[in-house]
N, C-alpha and C. Protein backbone atom coordinates (compact mmCIF):
# COMPACT_ATOMS: atom_id res chain seq x y z
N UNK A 1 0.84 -1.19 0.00
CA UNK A 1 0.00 0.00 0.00
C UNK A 1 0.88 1.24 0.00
N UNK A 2 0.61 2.48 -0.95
CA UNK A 2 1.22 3.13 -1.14
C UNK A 2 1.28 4.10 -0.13
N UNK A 3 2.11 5.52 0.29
CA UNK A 3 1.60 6.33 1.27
C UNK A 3 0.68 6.90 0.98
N UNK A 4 -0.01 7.41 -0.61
CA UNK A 4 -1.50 8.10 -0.62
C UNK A 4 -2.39 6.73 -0.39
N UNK A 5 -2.35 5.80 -0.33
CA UNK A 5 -3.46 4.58 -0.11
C UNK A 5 -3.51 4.98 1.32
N UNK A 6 -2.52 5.36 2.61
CA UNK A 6 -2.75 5.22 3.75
C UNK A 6 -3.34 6.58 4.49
N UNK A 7 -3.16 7.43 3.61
CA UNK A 7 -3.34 9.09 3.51
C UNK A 7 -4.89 8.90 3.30
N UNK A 8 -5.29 7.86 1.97
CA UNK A 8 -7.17 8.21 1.94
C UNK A 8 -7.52 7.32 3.07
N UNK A 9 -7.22 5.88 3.60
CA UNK A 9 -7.55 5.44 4.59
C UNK A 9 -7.99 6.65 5.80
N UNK A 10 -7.08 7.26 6.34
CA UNK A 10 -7.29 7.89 7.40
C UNK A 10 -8.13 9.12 7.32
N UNK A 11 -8.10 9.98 5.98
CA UNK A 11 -9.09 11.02 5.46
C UNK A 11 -10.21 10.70 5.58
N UNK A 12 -10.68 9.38 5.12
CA UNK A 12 -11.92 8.59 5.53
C UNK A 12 -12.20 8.47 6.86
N UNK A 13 -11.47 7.78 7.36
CA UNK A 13 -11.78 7.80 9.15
C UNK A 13 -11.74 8.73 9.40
N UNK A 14 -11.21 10.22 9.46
CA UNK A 14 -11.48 11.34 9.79
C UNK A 14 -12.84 12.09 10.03
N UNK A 15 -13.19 12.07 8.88
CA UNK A 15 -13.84 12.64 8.57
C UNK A 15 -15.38 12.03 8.82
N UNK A 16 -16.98 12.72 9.12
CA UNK A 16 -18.22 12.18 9.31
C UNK A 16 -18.64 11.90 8.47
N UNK A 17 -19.05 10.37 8.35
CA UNK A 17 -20.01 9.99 6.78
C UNK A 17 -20.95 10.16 7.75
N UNK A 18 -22.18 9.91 6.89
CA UNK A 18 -23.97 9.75 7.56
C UNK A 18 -24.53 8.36 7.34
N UNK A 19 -23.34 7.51 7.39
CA UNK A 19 -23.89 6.66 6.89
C UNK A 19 -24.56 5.96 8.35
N UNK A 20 -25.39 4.18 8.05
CA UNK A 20 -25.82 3.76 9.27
C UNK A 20 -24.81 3.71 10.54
N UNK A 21 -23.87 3.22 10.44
CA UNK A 21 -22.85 2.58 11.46
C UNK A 21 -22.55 4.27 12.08
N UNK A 22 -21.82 4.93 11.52
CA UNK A 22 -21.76 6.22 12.10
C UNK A 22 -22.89 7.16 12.78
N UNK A 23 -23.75 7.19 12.35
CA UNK A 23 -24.94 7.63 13.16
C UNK A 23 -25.44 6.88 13.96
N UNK A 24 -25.05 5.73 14.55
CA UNK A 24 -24.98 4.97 15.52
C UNK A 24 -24.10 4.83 16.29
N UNK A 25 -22.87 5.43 15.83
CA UNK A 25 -21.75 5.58 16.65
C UNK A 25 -21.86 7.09 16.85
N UNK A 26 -22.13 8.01 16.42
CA UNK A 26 -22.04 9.44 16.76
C UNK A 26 -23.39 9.27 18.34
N UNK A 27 -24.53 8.96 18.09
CA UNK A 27 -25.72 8.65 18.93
C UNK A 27 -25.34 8.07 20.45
N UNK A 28 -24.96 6.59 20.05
CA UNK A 28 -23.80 6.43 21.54
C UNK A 28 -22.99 7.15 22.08
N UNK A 29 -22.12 8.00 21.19
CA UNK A 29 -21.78 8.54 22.08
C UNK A 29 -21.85 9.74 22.53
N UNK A 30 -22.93 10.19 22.15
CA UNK A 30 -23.81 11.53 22.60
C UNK A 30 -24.11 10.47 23.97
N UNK A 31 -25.09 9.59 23.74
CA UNK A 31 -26.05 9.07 25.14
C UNK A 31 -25.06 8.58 26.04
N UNK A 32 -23.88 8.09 25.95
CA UNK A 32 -22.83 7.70 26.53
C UNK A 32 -22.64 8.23 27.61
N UNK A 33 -22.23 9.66 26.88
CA UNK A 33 -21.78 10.71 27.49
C UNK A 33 -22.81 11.50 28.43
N UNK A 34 -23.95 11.46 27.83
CA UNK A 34 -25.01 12.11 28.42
C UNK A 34 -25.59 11.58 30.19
N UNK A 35 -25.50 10.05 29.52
CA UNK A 35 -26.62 9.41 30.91
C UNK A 35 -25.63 8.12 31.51
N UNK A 36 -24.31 7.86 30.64
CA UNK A 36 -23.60 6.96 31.47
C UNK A 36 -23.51 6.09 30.33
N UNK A 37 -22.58 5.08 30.36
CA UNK A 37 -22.59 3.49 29.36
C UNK A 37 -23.49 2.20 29.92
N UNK A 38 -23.06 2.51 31.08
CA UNK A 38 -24.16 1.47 31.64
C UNK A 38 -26.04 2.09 31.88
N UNK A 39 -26.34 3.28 32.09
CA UNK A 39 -28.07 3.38 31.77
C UNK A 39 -28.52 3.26 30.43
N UNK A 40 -27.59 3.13 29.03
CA UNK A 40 -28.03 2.99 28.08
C UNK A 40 -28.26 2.24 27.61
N UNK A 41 -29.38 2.13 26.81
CA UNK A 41 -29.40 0.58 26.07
C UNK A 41 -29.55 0.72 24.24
N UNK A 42 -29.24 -0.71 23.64
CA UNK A 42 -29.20 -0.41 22.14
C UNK A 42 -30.30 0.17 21.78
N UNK A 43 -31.72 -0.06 22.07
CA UNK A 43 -32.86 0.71 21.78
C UNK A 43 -32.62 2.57 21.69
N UNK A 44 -32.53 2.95 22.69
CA UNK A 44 -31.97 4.17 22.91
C UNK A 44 -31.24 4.71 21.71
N UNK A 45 -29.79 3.78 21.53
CA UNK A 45 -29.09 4.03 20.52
C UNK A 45 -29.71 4.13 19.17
N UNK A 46 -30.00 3.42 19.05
CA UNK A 46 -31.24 3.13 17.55
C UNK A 46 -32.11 4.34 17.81
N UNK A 47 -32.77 4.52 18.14
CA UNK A 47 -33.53 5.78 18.40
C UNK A 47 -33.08 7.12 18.11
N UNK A 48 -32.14 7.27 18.74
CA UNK A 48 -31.33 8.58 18.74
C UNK A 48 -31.08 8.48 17.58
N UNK A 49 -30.25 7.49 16.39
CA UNK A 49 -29.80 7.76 15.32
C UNK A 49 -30.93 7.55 14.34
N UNK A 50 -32.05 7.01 14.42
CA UNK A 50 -33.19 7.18 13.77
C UNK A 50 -33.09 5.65 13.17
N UNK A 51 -32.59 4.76 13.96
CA UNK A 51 -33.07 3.44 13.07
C UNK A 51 -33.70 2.33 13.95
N UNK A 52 -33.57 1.42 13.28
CA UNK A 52 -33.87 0.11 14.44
C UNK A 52 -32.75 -0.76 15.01
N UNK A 53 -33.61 -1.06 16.16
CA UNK A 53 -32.22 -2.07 16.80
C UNK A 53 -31.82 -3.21 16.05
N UNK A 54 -32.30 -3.47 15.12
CA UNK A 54 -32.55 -4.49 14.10
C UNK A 54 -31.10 -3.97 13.04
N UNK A 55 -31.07 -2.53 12.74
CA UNK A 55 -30.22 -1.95 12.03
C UNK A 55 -28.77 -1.99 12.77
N UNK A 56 -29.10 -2.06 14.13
CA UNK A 56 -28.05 -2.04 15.36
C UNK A 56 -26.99 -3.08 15.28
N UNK A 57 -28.03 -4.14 15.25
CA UNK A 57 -27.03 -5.32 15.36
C UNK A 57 -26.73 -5.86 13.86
N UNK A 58 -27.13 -5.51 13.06
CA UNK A 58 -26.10 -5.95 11.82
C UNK A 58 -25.19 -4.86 11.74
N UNK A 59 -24.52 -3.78 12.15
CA UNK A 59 -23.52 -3.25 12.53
C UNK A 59 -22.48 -3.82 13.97
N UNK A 60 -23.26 -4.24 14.83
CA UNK A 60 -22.09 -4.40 15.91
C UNK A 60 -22.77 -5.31 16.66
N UNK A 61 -21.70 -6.13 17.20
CA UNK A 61 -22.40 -7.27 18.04
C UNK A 61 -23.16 -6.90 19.11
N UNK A 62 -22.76 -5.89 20.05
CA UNK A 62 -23.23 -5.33 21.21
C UNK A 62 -23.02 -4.26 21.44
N UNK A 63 -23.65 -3.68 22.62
CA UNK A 63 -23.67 -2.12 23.05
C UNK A 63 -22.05 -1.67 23.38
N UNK A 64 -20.41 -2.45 23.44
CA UNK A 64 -19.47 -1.82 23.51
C UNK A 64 -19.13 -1.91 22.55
N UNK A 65 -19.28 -2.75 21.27
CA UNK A 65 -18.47 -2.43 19.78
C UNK A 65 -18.73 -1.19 19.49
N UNK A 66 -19.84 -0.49 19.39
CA UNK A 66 -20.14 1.01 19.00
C UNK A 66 -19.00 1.72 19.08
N UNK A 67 -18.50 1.68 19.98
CA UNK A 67 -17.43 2.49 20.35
C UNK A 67 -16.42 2.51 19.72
N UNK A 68 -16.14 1.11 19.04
CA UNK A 68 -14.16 0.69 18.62
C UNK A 68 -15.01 0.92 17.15
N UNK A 69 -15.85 1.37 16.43
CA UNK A 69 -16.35 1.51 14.90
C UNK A 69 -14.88 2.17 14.29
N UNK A 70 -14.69 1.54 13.43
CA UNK A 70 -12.64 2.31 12.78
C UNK A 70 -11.84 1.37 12.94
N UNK A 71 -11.96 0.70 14.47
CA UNK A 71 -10.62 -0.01 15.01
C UNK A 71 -10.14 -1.01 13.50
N UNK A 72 -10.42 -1.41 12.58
CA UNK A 72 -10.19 -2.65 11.94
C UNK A 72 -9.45 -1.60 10.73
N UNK A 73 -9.88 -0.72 10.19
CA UNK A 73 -9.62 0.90 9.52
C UNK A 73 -8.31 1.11 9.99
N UNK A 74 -8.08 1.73 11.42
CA UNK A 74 -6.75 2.06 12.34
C UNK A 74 -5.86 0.91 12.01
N UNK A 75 -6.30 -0.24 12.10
CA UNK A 75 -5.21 -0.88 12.59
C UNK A 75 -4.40 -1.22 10.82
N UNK A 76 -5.61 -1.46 10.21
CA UNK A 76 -4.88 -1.77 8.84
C UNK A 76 -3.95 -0.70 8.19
N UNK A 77 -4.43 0.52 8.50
CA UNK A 77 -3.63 2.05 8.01
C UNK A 77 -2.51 1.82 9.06
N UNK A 78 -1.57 1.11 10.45
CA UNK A 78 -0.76 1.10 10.64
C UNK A 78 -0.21 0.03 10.50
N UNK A 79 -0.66 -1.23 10.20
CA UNK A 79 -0.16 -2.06 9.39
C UNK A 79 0.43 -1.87 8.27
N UNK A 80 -0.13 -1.00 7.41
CA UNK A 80 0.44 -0.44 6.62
C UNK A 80 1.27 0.54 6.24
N UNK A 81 1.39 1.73 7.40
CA UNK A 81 2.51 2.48 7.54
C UNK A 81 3.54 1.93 8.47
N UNK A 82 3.70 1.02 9.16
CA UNK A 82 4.86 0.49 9.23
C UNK A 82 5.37 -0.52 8.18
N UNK A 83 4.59 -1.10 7.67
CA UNK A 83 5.32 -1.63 6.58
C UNK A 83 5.75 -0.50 5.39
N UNK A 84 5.24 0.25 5.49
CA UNK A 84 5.76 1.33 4.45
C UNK A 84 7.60 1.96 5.04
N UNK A 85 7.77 1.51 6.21
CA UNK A 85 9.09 2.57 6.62
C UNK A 85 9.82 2.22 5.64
N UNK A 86 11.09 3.10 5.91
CA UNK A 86 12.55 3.25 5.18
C UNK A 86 12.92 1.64 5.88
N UNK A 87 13.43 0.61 4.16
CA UNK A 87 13.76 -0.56 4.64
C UNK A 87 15.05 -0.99 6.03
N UNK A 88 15.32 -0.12 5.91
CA UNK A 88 16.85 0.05 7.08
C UNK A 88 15.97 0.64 8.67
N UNK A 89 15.09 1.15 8.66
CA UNK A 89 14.65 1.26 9.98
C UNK A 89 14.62 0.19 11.12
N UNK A 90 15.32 0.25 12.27
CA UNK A 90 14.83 -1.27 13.06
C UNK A 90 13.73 -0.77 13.56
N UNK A 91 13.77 -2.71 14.40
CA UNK A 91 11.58 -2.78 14.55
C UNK A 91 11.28 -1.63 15.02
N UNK A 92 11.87 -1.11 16.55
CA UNK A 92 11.08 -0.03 17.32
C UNK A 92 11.25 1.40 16.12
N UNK A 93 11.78 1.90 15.35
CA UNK A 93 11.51 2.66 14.44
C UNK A 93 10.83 2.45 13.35
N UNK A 94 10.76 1.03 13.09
CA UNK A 94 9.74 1.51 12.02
C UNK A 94 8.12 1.48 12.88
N UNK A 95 8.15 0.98 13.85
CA UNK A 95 6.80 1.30 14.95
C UNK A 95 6.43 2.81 14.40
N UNK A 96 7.60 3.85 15.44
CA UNK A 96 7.34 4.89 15.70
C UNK A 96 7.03 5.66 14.41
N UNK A 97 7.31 5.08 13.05
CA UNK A 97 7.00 5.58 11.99
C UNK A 97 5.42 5.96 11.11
N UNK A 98 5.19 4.34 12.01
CA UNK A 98 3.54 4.00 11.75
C UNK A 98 3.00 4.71 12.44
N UNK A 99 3.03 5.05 13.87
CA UNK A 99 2.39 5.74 14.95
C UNK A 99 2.55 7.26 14.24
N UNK A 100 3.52 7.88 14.15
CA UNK A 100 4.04 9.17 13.63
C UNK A 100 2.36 9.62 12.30
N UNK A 101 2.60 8.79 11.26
CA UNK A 101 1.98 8.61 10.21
C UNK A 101 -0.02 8.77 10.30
N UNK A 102 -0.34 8.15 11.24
CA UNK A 102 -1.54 7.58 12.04
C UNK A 102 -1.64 9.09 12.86
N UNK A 103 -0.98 10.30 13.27
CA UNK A 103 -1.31 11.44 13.54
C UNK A 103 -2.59 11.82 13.13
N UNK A 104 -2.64 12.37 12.07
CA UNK A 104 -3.94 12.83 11.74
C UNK A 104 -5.04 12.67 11.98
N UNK A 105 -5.20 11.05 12.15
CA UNK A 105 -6.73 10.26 12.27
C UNK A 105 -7.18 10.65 13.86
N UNK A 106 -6.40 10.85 14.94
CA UNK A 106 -6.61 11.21 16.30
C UNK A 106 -6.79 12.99 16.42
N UNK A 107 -5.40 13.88 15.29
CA UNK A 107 -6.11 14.99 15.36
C UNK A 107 -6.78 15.90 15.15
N UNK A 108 -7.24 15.03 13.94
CA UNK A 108 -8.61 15.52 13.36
C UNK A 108 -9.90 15.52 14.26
N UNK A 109 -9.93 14.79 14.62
CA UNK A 109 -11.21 14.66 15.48
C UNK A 109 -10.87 14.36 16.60
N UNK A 110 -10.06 15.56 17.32
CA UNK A 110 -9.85 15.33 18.64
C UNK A 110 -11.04 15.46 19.67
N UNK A 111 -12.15 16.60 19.48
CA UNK A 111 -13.50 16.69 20.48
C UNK A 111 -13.99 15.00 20.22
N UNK A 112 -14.18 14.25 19.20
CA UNK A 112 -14.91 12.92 19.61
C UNK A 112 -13.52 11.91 20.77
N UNK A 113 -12.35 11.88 20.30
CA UNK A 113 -11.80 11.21 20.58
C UNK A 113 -11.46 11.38 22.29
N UNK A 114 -11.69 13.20 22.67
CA UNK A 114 -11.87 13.45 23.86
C UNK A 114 -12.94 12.43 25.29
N UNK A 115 -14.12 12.52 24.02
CA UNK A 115 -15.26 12.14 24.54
C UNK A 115 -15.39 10.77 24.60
N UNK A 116 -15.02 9.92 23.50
CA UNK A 116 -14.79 8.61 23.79
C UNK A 116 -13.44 8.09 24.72
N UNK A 117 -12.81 9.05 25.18
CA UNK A 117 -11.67 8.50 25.97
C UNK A 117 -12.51 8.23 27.66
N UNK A 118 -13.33 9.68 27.42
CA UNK A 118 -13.73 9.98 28.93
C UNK A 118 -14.82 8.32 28.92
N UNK A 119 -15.77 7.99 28.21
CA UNK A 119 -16.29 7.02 28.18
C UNK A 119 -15.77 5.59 28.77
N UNK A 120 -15.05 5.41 27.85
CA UNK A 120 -14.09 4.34 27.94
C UNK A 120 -13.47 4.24 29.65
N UNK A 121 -12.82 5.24 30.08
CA UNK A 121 -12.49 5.19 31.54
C UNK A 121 -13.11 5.08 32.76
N UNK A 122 -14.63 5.77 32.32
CA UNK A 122 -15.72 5.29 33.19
C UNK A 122 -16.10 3.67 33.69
N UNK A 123 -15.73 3.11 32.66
CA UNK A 123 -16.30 1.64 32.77
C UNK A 123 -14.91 0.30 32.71
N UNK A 124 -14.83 0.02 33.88
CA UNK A 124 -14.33 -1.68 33.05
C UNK A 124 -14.34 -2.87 32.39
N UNK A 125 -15.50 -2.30 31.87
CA UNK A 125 -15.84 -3.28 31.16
C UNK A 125 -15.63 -2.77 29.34
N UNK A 126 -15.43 -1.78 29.28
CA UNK A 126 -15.07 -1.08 27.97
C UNK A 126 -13.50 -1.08 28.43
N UNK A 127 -13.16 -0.75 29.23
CA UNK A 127 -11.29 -0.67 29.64
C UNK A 127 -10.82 -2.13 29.00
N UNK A 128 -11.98 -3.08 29.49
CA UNK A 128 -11.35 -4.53 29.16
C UNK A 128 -11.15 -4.91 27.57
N UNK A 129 -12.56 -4.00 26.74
CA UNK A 129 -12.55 -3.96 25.26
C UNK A 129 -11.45 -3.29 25.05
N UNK A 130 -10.57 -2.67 25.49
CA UNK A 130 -9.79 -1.93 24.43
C UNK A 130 -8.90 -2.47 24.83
N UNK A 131 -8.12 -3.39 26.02
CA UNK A 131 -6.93 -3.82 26.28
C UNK A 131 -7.09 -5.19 25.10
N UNK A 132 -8.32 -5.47 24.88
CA UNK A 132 -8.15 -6.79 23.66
C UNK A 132 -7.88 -5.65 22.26
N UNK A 133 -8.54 -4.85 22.30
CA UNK A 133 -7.82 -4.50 20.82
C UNK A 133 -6.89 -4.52 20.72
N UNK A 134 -6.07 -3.89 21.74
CA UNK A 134 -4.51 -3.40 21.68
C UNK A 134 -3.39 -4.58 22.00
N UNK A 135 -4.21 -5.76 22.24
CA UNK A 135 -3.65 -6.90 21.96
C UNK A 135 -3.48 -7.56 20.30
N UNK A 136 -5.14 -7.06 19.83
CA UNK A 136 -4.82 -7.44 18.35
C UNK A 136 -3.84 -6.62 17.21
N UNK A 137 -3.41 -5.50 17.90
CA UNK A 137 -2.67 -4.51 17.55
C UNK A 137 -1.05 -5.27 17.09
N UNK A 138 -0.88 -5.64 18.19
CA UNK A 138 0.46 -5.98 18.69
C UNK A 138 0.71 -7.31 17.48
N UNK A 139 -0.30 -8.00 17.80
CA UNK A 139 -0.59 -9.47 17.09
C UNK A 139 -0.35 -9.04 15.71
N UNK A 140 -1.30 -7.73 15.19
CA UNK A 140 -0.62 -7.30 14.04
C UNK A 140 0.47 -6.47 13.31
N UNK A 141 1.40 -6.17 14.41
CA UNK A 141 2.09 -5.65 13.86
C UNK A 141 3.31 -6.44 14.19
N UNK A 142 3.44 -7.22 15.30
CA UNK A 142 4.74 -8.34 14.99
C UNK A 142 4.50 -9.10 13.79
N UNK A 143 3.04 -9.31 13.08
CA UNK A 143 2.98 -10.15 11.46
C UNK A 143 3.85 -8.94 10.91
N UNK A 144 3.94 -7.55 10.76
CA UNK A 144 4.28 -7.01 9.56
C UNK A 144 6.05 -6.53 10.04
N UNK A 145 6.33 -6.82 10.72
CA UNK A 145 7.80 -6.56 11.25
C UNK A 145 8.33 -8.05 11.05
N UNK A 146 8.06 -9.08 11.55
CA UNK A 146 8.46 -10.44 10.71
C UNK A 146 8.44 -10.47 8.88
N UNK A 147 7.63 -9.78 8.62
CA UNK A 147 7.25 -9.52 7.20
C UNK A 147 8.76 -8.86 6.40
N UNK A 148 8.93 -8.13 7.50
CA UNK A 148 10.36 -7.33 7.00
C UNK A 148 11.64 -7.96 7.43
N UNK A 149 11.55 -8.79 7.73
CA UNK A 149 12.49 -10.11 8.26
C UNK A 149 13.24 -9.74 9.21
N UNK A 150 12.32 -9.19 10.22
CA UNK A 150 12.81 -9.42 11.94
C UNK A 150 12.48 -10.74 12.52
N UNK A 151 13.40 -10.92 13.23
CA UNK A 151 13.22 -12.38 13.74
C UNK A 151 12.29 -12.53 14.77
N UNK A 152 11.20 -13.57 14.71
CA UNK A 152 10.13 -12.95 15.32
C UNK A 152 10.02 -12.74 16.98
N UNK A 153 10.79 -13.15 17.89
CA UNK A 153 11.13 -12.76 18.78
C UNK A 153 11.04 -11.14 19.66
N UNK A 154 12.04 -10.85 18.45
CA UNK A 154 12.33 -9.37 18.82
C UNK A 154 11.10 -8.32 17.62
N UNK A 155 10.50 -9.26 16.76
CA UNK A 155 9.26 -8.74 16.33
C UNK A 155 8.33 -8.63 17.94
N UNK A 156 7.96 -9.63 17.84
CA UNK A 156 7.20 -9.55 19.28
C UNK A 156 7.45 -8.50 20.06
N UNK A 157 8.57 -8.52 20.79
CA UNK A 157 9.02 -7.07 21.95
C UNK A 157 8.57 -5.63 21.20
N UNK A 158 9.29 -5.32 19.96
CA UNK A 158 9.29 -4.29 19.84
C UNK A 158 7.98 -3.66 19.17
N UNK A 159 7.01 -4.91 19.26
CA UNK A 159 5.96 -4.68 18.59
C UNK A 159 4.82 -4.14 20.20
N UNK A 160 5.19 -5.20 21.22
CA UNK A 160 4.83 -4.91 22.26
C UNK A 160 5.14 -3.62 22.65
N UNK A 161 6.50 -3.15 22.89
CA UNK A 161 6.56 -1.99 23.06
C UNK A 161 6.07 -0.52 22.62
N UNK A 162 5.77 -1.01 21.33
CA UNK A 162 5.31 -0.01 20.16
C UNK A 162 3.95 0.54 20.90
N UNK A 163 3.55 -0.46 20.89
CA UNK A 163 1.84 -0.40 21.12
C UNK A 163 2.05 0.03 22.59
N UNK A 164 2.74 0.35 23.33
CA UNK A 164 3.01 0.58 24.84
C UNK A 164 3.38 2.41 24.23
N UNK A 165 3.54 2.59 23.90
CA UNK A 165 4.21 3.82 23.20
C UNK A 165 2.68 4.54 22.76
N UNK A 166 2.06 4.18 21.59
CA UNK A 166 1.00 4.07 21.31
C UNK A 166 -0.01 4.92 22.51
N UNK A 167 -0.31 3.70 23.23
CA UNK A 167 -1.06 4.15 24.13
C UNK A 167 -0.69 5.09 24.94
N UNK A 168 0.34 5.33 25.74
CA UNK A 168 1.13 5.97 26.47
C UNK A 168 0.66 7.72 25.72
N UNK A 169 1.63 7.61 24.42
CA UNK A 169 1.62 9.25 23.88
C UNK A 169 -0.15 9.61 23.47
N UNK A 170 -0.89 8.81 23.53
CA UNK A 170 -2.64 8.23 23.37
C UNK A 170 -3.12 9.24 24.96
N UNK A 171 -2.60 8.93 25.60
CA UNK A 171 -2.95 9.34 26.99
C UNK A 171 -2.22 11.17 27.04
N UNK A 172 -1.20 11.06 26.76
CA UNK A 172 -0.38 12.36 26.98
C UNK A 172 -1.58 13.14 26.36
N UNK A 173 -1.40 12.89 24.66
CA UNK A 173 -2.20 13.61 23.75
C UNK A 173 -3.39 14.14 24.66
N UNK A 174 -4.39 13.68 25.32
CA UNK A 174 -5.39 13.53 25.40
C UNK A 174 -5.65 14.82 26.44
N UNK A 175 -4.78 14.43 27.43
CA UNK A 175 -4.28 15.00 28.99
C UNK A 175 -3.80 16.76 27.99
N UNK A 176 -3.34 17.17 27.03
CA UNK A 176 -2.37 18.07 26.82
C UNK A 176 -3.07 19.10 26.56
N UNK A 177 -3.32 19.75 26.99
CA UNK A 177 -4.36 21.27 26.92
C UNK A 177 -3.41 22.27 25.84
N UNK A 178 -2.13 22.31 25.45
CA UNK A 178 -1.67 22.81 24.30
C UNK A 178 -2.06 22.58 23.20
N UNK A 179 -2.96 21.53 23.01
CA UNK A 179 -3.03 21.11 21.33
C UNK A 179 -2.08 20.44 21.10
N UNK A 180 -0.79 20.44 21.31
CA UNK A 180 -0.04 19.48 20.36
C UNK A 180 -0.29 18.28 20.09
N UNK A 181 0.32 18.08 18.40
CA UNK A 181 -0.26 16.75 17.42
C UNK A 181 0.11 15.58 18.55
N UNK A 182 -0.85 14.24 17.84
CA UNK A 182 -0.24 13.17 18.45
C UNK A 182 0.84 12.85 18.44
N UNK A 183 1.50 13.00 16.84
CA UNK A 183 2.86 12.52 16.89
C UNK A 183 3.98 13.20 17.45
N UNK A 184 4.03 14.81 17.96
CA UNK A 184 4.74 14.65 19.12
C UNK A 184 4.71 14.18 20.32
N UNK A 185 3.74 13.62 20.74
CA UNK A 185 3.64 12.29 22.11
C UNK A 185 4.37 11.42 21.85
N UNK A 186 3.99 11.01 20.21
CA UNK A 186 4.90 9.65 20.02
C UNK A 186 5.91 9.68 20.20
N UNK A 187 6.55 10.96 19.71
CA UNK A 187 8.16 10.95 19.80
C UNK A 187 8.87 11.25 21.41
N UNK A 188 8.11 12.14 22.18
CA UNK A 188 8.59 11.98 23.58
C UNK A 188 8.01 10.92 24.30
N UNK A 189 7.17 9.76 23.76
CA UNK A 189 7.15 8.96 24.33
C UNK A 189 8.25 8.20 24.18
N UNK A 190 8.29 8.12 22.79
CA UNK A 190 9.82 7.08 22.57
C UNK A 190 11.20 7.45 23.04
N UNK A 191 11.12 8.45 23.23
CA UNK A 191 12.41 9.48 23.71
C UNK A 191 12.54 8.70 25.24
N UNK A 192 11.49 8.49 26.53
CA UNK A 192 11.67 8.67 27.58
C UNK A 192 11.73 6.90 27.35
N UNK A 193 11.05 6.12 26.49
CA UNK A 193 11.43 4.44 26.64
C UNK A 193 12.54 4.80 25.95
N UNK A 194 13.31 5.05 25.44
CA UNK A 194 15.18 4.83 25.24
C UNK A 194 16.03 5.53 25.92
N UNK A 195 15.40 6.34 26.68
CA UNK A 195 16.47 6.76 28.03
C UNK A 195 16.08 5.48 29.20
N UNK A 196 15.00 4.92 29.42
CA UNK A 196 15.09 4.10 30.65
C UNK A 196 15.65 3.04 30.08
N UNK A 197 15.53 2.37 28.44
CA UNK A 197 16.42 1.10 28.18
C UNK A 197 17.73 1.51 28.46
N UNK A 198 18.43 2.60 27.97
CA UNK A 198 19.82 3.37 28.10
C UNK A 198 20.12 3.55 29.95
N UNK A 199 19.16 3.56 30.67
CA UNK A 199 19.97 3.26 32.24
C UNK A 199 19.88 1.96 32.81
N UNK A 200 18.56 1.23 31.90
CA UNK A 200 18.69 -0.32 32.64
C UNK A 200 19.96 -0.75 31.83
C-alpha cells in the first residue's frame, strides 16, 4: 500500500459519513456521554440515530463495539505504515514511523476522541474492550515486522513496546491542553522508553 493509499484510509476515518454505522456511533456517544454506558441501552441508541435495533445489530455485536467503529480501519492504516518505513529502519523505528503517520486520524477529530476516551475510563468493562484491541494490535504488527524479516522474537518485543508507546503518547495527547499533534507524544514517548532502556 502506497503512502497516498494510507493518507485516503485515514481522510476517511477522519472525517463524518452519515452513513448507518456512524450515526450509531455518533448517537452512543452523545447518550454515553449524556446518561452513562451502563443506563443505556441499544434501543436508545437506535432511536437517537433514527433506526432500528434491528439496524443495530447488523452493525455491531453489542452495546461496547459502538465504540471501537474504525478499530479494523486504524489498525490496517498502521499495518500499513509500518510496513511502508525506510527498509533500514529497526523494529522499534519503524513502529514509531507508523504511529508518527496515524497522527492525523486522532487529530482531526480530537472533540470525539476526547469524549470517547472519557467514556471508555468510566467503565471496566469497555477498559477490558480496548486492552483486547490493543492486543490485536500488537498481534498485528509483529505479522508485519516479521514480514520485513525481523526475527520474530524481537518482532514480538518491539511490537509490544510499540503499542506501549501508542497508548502511552494516546494518553499524553489527550491530557495536553496545548493542542499538540499526536505525533509529538509519540516521539517523547519514545524518547523517555530509550532513556530508561539506556539506564537499565
Amino acid at each position: 500500500m502506497s503512502a497516498s493509499d494510507i493518507n485516503g484510509i485515514l481522510r476517511v476515518m477522519a472525517r463524518w459519513e452519515p452513513d448507518a454505522a456512524g450515526r450509531l456511533q455518533e448517537a452512543a456517544v452523545d447518550l454515553y456521554a449524556e446518561r452513562g454506558y451502563e443506563q443505556t441501552t441499544v434501543a436508545e441508541i437506535a432511536a437517537r440515530a433514527g433506526l432500528t435495533e434491528r439496524t443495530y445489530f447488523r452493525h455491531f455485536a453489542d452495546k461496547r463495539e459502538v465504540l471501537f467503529h474504525g478499530s479494523q480501519q486504524l489498525q490496517e492504516a498502521m499495518e500499513a505504515a509500518v510496513e511502508a518505513a525506510p527498509a533500514d529502519a529497526a523494529p522499534l523505528d519503524a513502529i514509531a514511523y507508523g504511529l508518527r503517520r496515524i497522527g492525523p486520524f486522532f487529530d482531526e477529530r480530537r472533540p470525539h476522541s476526547l469524549r470517547r476516551h472519557g467514556i471508555i475510563r468510566s467503565s471496566r468493562e469497555l477498559q477490558e474492550r480496548e486492552m483486547m484491541k490493543r492486543g490485536s494490535l500488537v498481534i498485528a504488527l509483529t505479522a508485519v515486522l516479521e514480514r520485513r524479516g525481523v526475527e520474530p522474537a524481537v518482532a514480538a518485543l518491539a511490537a509490544e513496546s510499540g503499542i506501549s508507546v501508542f497508548h502511552l503518547a494516546y494518553e499524553r495527547w489527550v491530557a495536553d491542553d496545548g493542542n499538540r499533534g499526536y505525533a509529538e507524544h509519540v516521539d517523547e514517548t519514545l524518547a523517555s522508553l530509550r532513556a530508561l532502556a539506556a539506564v537499565g
